[in-house]
PDB file of N, CA and C in Angstrom:
ATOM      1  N   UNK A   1     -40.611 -53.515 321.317  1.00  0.00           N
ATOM      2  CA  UNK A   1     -40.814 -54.226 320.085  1.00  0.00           C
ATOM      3  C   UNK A   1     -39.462 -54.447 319.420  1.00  0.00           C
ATOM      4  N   UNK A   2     -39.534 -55.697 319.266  1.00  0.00           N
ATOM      5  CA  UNK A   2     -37.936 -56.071 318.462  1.00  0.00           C
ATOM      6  C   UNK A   2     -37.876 -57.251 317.745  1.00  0.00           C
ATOM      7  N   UNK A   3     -37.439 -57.501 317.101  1.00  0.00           N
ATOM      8  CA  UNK A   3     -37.306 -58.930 316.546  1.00  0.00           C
ATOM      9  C   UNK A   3     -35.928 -59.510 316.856  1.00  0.00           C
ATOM     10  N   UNK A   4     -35.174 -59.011 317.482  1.00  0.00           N
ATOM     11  CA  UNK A   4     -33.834 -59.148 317.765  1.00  0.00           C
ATOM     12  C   UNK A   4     -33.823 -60.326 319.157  1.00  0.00           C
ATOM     13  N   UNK A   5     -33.402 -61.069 318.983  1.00  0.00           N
ATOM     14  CA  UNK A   5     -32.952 -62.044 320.385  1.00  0.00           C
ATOM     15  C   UNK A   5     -32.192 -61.748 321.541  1.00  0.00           C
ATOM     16  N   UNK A   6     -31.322 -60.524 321.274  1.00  0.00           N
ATOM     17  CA  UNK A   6     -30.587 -59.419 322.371  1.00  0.00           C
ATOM     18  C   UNK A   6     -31.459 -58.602 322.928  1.00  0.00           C
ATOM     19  N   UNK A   7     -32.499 -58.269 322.653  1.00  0.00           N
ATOM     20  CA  UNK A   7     -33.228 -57.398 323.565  1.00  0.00           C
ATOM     21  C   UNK A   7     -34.498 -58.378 324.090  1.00  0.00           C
ATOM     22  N   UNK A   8     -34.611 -59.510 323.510  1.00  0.00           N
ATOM     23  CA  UNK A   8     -35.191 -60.318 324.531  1.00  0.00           C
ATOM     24  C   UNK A   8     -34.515 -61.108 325.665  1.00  0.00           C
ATOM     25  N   UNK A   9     -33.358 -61.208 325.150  1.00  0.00           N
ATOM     26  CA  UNK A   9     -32.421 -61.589 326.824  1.00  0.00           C
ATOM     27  C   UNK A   9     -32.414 -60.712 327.818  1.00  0.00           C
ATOM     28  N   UNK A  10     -31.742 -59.730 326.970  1.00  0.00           N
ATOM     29  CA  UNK A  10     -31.723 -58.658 327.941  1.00  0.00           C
ATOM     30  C   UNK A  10     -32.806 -57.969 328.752  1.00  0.00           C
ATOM     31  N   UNK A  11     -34.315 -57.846 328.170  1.00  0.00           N
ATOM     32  CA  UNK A  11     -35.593 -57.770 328.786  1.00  0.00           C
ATOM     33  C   UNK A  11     -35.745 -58.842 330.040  1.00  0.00           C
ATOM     34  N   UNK A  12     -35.372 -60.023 329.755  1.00  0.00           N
ATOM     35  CA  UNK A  12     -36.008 -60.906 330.291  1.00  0.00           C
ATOM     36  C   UNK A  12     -34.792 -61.197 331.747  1.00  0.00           C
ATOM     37  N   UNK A  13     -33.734 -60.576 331.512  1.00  0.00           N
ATOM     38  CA  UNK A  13     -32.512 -60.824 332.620  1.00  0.00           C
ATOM     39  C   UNK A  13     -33.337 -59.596 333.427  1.00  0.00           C
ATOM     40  N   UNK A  14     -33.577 -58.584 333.154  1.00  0.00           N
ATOM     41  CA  UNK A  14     -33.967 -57.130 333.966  1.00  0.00           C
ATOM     42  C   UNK A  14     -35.067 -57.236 334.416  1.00  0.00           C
ATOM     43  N   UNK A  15     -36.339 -58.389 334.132  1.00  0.00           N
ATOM     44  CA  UNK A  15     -37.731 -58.030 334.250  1.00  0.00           C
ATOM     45  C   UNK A  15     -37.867 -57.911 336.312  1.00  0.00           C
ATOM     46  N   UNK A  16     -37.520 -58.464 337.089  1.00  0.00           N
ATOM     47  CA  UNK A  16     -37.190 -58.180 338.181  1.00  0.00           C
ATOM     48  C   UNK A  16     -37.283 -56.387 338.260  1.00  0.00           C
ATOM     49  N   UNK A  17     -36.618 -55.852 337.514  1.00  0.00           N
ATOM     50  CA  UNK A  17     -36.349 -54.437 337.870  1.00  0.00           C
ATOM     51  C   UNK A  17     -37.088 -53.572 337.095  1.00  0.00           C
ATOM     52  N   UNK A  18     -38.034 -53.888 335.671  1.00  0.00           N
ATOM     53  CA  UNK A  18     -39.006 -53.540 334.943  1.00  0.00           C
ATOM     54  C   UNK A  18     -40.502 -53.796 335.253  1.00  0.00           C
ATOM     55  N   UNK A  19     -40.479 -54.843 336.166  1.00  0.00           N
ATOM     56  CA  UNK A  19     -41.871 -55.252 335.889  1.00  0.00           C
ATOM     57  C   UNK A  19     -42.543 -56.733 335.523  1.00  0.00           C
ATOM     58  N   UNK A  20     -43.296 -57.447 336.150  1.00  0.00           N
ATOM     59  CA  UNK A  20     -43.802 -58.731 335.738  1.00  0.00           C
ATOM     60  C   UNK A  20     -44.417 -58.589 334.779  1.00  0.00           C
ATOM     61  N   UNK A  21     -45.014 -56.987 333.983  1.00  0.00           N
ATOM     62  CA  UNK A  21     -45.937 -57.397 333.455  1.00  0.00           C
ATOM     63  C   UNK A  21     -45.346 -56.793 332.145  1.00  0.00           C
ATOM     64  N   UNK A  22     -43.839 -57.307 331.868  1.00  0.00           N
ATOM     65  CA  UNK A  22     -43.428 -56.678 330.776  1.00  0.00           C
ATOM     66  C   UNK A  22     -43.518 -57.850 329.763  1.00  0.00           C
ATOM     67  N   UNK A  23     -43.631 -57.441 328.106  1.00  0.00           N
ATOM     68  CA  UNK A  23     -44.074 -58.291 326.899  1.00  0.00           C
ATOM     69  C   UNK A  23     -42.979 -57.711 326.052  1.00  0.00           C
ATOM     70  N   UNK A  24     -43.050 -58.684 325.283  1.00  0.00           N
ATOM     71  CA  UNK A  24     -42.158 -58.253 323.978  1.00  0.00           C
ATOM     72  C   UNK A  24     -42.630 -58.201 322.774  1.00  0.00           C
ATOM     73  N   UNK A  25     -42.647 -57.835 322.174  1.00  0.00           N
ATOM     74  CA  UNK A  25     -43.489 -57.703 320.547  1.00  0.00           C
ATOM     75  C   UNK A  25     -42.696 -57.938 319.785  1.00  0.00           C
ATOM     76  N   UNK A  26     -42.640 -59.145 319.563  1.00  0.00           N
ATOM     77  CA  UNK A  26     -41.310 -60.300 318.454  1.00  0.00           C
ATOM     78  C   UNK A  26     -41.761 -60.546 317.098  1.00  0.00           C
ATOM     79  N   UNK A  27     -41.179 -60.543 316.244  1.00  0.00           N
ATOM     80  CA  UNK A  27     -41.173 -61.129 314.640  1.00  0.00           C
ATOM     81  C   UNK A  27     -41.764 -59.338 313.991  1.00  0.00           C
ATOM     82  N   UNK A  28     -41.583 -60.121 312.641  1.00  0.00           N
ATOM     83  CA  UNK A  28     -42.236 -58.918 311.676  1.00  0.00           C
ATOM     84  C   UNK A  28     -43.319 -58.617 311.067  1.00  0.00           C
ATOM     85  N   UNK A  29     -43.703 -57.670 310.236  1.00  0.00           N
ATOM     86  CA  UNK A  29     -44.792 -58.127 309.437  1.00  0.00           C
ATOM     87  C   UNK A  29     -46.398 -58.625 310.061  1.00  0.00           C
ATOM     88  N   UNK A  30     -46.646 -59.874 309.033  1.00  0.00           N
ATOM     89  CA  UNK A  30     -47.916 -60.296 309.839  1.00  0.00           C
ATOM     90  C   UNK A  30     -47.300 -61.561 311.181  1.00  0.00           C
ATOM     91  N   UNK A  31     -46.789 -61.207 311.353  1.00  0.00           N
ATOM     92  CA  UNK A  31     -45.643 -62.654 311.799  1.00  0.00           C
ATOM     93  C   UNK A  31     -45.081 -61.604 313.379  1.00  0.00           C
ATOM     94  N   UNK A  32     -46.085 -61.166 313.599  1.00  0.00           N
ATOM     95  CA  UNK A  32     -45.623 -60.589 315.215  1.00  0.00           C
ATOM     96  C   UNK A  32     -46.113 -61.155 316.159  1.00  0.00           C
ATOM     97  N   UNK A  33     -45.509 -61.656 317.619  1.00  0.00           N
ATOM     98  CA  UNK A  33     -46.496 -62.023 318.122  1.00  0.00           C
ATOM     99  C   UNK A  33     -45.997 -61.237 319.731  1.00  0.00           C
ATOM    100  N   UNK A  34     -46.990 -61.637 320.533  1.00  0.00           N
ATOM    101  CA  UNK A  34     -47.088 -61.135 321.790  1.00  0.00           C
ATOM    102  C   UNK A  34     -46.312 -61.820 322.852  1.00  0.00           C
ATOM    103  N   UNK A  35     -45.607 -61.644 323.524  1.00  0.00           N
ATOM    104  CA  UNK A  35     -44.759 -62.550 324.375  1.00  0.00           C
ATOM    105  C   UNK A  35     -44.311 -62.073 325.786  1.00  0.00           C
ATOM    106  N   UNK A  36     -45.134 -62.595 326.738  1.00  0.00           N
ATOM    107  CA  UNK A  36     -45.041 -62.282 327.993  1.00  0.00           C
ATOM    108  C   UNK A  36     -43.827 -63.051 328.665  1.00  0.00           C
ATOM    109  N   UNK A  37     -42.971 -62.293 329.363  1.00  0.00           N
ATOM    110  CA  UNK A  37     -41.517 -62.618 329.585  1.00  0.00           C
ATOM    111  C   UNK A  37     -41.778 -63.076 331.713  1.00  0.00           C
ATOM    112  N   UNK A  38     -43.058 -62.677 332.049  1.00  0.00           N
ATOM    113  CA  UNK A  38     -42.904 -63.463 333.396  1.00  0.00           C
ATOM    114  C   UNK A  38     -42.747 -64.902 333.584  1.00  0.00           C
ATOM    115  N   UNK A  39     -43.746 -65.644 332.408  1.00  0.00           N
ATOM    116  CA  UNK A  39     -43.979 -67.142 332.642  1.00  0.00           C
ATOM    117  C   UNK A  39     -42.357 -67.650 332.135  1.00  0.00           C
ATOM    118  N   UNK A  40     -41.913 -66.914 331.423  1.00  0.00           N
ATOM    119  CA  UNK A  40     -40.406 -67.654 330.727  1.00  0.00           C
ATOM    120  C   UNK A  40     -39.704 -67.604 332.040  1.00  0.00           C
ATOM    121  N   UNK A  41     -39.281 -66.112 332.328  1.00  0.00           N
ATOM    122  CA  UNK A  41     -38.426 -66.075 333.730  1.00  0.00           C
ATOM    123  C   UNK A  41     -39.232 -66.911 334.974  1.00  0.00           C
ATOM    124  N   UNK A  42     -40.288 -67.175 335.112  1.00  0.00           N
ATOM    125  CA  UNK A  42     -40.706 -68.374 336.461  1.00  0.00           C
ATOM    126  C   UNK A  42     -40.022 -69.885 335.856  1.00  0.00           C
ATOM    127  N   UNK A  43     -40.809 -69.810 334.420  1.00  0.00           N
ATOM    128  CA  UNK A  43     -39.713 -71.345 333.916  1.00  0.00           C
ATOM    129  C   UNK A  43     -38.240 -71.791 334.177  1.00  0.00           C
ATOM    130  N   UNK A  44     -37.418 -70.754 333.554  1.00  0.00           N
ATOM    131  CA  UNK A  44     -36.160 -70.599 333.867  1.00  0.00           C
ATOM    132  C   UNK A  44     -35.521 -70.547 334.830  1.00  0.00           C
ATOM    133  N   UNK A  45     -36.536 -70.189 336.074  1.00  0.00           N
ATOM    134  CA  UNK A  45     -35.825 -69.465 337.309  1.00  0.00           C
ATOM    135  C   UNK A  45     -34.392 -68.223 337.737  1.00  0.00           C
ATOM    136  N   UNK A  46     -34.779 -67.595 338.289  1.00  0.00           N
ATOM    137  CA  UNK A  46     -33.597 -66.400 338.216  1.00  0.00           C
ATOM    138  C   UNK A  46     -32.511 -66.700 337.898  1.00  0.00           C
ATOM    139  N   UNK A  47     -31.385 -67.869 338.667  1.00  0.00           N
ATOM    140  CA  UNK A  47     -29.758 -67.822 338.267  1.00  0.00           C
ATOM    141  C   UNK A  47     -30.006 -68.232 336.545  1.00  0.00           C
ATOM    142  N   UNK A  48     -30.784 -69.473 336.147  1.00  0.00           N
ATOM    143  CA  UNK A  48     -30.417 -69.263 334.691  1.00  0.00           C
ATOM    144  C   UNK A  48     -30.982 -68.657 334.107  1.00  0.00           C
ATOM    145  N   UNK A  49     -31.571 -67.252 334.402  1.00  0.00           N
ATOM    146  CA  UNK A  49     -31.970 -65.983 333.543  1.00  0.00           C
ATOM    147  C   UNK A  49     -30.763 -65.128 333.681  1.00  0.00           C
ATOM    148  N   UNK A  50     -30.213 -65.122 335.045  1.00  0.00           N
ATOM    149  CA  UNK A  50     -29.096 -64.707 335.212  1.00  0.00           C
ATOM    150  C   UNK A  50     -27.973 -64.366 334.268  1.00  0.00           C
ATOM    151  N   UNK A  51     -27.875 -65.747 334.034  1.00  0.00           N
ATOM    152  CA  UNK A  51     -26.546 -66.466 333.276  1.00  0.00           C
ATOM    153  C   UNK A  51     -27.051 -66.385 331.628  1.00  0.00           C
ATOM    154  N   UNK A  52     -28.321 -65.755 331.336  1.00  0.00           N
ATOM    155  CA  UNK A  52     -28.271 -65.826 330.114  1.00  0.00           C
ATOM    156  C   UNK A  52     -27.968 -65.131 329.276  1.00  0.00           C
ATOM    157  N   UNK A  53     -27.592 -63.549 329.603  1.00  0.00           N
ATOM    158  CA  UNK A  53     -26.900 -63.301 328.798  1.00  0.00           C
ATOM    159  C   UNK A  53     -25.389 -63.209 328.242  1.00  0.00           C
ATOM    160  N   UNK A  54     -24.871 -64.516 329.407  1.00  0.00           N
ATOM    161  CA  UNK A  54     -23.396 -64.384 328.880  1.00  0.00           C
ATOM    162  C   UNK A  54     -23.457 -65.459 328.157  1.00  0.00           C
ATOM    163  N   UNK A  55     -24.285 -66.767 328.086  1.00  0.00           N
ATOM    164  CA  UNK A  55     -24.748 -67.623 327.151  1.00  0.00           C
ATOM    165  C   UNK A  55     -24.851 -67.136 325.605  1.00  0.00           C
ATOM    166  N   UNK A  56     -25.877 -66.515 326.301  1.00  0.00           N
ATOM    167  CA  UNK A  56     -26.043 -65.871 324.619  1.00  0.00           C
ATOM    168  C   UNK A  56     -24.897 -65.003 323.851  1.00  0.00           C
ATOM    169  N   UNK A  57     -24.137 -64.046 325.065  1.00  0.00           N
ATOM    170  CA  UNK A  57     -22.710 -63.975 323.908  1.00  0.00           C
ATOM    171  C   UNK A  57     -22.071 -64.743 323.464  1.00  0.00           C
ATOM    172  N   UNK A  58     -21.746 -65.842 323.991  1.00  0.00           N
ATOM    173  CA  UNK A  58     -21.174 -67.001 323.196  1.00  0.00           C
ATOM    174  C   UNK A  58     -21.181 -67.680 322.586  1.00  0.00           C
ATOM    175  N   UNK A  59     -23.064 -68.088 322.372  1.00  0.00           N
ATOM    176  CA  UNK A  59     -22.956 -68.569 321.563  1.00  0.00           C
ATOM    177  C   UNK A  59     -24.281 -68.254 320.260  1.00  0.00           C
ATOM    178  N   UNK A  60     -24.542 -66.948 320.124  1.00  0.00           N
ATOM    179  CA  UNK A  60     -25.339 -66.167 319.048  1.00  0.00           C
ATOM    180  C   UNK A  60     -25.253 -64.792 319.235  1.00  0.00           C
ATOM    181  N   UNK A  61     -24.792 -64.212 320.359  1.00  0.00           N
ATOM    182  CA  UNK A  61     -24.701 -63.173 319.449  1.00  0.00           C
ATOM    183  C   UNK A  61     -24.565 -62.261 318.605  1.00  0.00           C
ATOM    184  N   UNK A  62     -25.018 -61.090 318.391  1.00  0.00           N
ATOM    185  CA  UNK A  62     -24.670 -60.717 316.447  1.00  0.00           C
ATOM    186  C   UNK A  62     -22.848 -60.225 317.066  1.00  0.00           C
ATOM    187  N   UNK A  63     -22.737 -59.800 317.634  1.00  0.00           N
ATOM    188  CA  UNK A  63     -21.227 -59.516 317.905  1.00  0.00           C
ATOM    189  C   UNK A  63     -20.425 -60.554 317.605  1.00  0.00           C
ATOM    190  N   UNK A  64     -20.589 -61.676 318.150  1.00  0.00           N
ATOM    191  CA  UNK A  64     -19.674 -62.609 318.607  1.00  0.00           C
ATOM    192  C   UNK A  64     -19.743 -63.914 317.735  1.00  0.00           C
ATOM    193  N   UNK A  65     -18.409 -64.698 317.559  1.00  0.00           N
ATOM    194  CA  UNK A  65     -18.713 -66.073 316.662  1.00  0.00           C
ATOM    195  C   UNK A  65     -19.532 -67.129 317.498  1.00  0.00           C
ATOM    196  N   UNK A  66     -19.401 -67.995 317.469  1.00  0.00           N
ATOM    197  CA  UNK A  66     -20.186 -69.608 317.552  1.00  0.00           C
ATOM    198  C   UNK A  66     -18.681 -70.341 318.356  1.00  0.00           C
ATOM    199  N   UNK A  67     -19.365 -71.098 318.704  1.00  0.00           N
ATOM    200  CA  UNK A  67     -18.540 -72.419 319.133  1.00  0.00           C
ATOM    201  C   UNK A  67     -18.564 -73.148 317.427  1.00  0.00           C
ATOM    202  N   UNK A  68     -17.516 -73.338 316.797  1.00  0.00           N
ATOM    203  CA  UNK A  68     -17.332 -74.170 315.801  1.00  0.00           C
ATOM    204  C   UNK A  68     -17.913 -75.333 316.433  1.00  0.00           C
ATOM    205  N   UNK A  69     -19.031 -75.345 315.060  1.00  0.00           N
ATOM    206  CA  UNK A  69     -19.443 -77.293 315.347  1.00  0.00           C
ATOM    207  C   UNK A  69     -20.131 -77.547 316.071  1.00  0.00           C
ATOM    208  N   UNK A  70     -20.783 -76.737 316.928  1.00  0.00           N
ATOM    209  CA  UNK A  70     -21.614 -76.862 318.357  1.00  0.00           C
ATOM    210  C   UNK A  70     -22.477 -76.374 317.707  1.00  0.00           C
ATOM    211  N   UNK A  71     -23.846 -77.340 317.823  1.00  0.00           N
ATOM    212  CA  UNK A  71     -25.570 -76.477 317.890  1.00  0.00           C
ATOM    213  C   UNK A  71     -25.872 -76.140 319.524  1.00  0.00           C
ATOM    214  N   UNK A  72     -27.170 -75.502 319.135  1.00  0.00           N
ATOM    215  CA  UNK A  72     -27.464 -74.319 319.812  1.00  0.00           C
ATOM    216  C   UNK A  72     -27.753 -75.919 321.174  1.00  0.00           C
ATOM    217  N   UNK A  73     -28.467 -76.780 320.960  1.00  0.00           N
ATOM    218  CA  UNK A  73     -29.055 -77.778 321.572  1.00  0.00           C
ATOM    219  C   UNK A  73     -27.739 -78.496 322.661  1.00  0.00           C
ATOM    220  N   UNK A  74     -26.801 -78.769 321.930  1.00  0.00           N
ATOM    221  CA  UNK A  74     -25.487 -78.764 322.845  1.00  0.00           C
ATOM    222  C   UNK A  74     -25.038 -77.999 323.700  1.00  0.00           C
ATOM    223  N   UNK A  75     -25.011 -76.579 323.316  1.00  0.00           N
ATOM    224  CA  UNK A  75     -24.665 -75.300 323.867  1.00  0.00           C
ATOM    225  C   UNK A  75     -25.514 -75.512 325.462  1.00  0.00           C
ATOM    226  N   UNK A  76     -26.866 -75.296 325.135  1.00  0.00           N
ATOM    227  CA  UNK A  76     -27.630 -75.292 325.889  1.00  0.00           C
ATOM    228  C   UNK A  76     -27.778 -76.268 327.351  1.00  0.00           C
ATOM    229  N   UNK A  77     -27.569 -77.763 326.561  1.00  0.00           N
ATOM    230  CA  UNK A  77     -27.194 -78.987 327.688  1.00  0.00           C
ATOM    231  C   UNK A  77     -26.204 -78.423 328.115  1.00  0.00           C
ATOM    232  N   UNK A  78     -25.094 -78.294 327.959  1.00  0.00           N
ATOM    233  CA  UNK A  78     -23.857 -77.780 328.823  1.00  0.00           C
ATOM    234  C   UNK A  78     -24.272 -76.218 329.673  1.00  0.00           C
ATOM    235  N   UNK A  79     -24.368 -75.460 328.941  1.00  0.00           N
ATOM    236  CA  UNK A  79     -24.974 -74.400 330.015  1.00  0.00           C
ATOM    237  C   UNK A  79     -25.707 -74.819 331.374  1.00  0.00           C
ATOM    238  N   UNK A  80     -27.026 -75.832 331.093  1.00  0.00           N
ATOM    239  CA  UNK A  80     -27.860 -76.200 332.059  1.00  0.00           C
ATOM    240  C   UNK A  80     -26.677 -76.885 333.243  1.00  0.00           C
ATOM    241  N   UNK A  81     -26.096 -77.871 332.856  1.00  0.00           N
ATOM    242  CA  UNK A  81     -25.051 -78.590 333.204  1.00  0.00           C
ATOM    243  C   UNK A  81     -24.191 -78.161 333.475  1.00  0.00           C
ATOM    244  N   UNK A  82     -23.150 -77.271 333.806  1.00  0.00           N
ATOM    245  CA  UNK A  82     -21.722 -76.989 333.763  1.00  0.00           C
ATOM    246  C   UNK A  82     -21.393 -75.730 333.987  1.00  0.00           C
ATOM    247  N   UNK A  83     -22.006 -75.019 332.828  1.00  0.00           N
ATOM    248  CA  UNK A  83     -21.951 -73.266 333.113  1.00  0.00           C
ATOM    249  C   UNK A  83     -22.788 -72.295 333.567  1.00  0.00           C
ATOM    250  N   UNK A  84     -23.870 -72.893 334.260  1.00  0.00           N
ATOM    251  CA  UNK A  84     -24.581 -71.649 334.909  1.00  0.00           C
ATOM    252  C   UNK A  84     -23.852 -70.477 335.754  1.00  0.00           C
ATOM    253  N   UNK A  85     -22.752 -71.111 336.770  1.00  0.00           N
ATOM    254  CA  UNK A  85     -22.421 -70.476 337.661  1.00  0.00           C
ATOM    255  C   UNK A  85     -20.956 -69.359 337.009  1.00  0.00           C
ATOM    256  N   UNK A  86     -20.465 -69.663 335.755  1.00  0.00           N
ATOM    257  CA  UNK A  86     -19.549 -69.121 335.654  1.00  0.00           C
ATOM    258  C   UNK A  86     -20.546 -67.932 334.289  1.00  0.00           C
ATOM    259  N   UNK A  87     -21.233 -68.351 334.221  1.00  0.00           N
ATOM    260  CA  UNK A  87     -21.955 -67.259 333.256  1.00  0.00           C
ATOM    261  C   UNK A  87     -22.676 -66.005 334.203  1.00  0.00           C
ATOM    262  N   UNK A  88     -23.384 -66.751 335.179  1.00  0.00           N
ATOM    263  CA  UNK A  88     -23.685 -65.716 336.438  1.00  0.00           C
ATOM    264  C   UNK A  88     -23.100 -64.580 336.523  1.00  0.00           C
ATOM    265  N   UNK A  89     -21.286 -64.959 336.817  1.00  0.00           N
ATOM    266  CA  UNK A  89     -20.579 -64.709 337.448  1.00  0.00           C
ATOM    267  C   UNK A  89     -20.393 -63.645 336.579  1.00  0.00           C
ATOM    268  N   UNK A  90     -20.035 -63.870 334.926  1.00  0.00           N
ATOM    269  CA  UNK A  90     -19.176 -62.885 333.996  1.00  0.00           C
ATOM    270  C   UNK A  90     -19.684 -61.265 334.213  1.00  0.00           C
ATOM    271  N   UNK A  91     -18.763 -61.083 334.016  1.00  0.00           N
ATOM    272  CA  UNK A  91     -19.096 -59.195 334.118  1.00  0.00           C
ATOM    273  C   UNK A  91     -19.464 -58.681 335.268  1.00  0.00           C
ATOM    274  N   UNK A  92     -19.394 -59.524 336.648  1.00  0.00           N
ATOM    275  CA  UNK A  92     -20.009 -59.011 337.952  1.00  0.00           C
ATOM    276  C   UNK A  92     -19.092 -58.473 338.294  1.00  0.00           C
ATOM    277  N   UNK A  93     -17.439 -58.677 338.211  1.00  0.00           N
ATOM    278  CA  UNK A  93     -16.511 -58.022 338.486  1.00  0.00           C
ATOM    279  C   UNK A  93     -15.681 -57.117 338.176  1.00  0.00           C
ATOM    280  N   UNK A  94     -14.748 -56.266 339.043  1.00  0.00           N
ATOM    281  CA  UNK A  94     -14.284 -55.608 337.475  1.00  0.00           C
ATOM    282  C   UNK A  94     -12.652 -56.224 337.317  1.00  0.00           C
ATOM    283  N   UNK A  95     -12.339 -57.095 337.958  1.00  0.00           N
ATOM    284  CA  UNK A  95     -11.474 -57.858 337.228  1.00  0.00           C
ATOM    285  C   UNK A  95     -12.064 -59.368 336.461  1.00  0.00           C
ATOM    286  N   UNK A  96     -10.635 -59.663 336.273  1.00  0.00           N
ATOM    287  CA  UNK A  96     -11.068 -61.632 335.781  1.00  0.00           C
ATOM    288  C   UNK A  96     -10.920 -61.685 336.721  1.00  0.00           C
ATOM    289  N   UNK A  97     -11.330 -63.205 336.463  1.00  0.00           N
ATOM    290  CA  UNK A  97     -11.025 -64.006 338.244  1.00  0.00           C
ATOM    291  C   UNK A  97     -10.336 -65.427 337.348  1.00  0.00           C
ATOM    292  N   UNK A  98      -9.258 -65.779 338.303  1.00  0.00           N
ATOM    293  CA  UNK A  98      -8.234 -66.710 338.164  1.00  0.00           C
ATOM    294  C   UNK A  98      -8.802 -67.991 338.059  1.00  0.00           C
TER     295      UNK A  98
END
């Protein structure tokens, strides 16, 4: 249970290793709802579940700033487009790569 958007990435990058039949219990109050994270990850398909949580550091998470000037809707076209494979990639190593 969270209302937080970081532990639904992060649920939903791991469900492979948790379970198909894992849910999330999102919002507050009377404003909770039930949210099954298999049908999202079949939507998405694995590499861009993969890649989503280095997406999401860049561009919401509570850590991290924004792309100045960029909505989330831009962000997103380019991810689909351009950065799947280098978001994949982040943190798989333990260096950078050139």
């Amino acid at each position: 249970m969270s209302p937080d958007t970081d532990v639904f990435v992060l649920a939903l990058r791991r469900l492979p290793q948790i379970g198909p039949q894992t849910c999330i219990l999102n919002g507050t109050g009377s404003k909770c709802k039930l949210v099954l994270l298999q049908p999202i990850y079949d939507a998405l398909g694995s590499d861009m579940v993969a890649a989503l949580p280095g997406f999401h550091a860049f561009t919401d998470c509570d850590t991290t700033g924004r792309f100045s000037g960029k909505g989330k809707n831009l962000c997103w076209k380019s991810f689909q487009k351009a950065a799947l494979g280098a978001f994949i990639n982040l943190g798989q190593g333990p260096q950078l790569q050139k």
